[in-house]
Protein backbone atom coordinates (compact mmCIF):
# COMPACT_ATOMS: atom_id res chain seq x y z
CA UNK A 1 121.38 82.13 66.78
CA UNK A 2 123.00 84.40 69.48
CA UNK A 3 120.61 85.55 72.31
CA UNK A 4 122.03 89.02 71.74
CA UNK A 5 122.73 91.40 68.77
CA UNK A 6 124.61 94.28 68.34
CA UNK A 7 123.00 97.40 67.06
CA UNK A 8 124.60 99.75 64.96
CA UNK A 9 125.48 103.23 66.51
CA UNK A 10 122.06 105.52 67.47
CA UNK A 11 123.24 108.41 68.11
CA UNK A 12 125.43 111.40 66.61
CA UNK A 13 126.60 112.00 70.02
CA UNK A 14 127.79 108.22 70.51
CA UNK A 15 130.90 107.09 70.17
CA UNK A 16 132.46 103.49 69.22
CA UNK A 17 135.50 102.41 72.01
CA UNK A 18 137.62 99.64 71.17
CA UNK A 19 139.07 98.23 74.22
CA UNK A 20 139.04 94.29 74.78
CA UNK A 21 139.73 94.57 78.69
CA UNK A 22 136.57 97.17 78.83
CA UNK A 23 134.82 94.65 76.82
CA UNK A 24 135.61 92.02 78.43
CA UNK A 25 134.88 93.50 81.92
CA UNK A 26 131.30 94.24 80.87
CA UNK A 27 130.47 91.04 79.49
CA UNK A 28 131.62 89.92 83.30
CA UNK A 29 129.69 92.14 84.66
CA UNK A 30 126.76 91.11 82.47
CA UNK A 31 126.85 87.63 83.33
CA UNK A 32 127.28 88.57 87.46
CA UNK A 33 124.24 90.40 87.18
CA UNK A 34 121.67 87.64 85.97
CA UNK A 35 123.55 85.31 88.58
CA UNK A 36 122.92 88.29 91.56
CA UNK A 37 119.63 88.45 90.29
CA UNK A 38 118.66 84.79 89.95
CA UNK A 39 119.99 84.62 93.49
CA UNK A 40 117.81 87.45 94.63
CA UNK A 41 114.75 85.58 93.08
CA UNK A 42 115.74 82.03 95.05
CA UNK A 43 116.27 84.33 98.13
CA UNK A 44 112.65 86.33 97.67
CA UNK A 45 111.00 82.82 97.27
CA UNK A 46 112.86 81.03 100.90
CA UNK A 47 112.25 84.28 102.51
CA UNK A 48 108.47 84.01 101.45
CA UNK A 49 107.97 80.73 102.07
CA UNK A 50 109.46 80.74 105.55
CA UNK A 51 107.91 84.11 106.12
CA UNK A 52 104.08 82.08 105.18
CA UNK A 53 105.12 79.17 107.38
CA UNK A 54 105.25 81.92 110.58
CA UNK A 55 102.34 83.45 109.62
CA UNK A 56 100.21 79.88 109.50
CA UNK A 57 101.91 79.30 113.18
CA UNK A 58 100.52 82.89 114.34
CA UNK A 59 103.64 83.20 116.42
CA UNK A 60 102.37 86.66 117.99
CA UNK A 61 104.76 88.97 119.78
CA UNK A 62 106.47 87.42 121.81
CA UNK A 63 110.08 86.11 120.35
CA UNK A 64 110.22 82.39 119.26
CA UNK A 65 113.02 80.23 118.46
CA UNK A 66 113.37 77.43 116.16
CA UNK A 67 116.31 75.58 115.25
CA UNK A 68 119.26 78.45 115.87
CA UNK A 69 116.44 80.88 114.65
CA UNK A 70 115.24 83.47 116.72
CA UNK A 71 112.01 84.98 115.23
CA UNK A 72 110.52 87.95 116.72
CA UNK A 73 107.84 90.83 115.07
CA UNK A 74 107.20 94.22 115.69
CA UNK A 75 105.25 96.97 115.70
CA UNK A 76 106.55 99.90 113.45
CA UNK A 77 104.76 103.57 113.54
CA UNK A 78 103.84 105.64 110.12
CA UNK A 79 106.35 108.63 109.69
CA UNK A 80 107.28 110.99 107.31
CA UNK A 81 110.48 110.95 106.14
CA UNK A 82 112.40 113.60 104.02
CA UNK A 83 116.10 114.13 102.93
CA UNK A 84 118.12 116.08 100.46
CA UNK A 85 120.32 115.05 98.77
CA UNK A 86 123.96 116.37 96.69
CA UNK A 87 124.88 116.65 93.11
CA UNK A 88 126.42 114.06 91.99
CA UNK A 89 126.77 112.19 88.63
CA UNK A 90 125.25 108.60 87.21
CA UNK A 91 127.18 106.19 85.00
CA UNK A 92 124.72 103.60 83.50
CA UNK A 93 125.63 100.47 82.00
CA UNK A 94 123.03 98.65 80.09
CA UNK A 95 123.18 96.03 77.46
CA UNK A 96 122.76 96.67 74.20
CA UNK A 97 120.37 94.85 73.07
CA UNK A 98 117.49 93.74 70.26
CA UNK A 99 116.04 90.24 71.30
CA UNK A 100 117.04 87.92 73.96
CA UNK A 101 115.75 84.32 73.67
């Protein structure tokens, strides 16, 4: 059983394109963005993990180094921040899809 199903159309606004080479670059694209985010996710646990591993040594302020590591903390202030920002327009890609796994 595939992980993914297509739906039929949705919407009277949607239209079907038939392009392979569009196709095909999403599916690429698909597949890049579990391995980006499965990289983020071994990332966010090393980062954690050495991140606990400083806080256990209560390093303080003054810099440290270990290895070719230099590890150094500091202070930052509360401020308010504010922007604007320009029109602009948003193309979202999302998978279509009804069950995965």
């Amino acid at each position: 059983m595939p992980a993914v199903k297509a739906r039929p159309q949705l919407a009277l606004a949607e239209r079907q394109v038939e392009d392979v080479e569009l196709e095909a670059a999403l599916e690429a694209r698909e597949v890049a963005k579990a391995a980006a985010a499965a990289a983020r996710k071994v990332y966010a646990d090393a980062d954690e993990l050495a991140k606990g591993r400083i806080r256990q040594l209560e390093l303080g302020a003054t810099p440290a180094r270990c290895g070719r590591f230099v590890i150094s903390e500091r202070k930052v202030a509360p401020r308010s921040v504010a922007f604007d920002t320009a029109a602009t327009t948003r193309l979202t890609i999302r998978a279509d899809v009804e069950d995965v796994f």
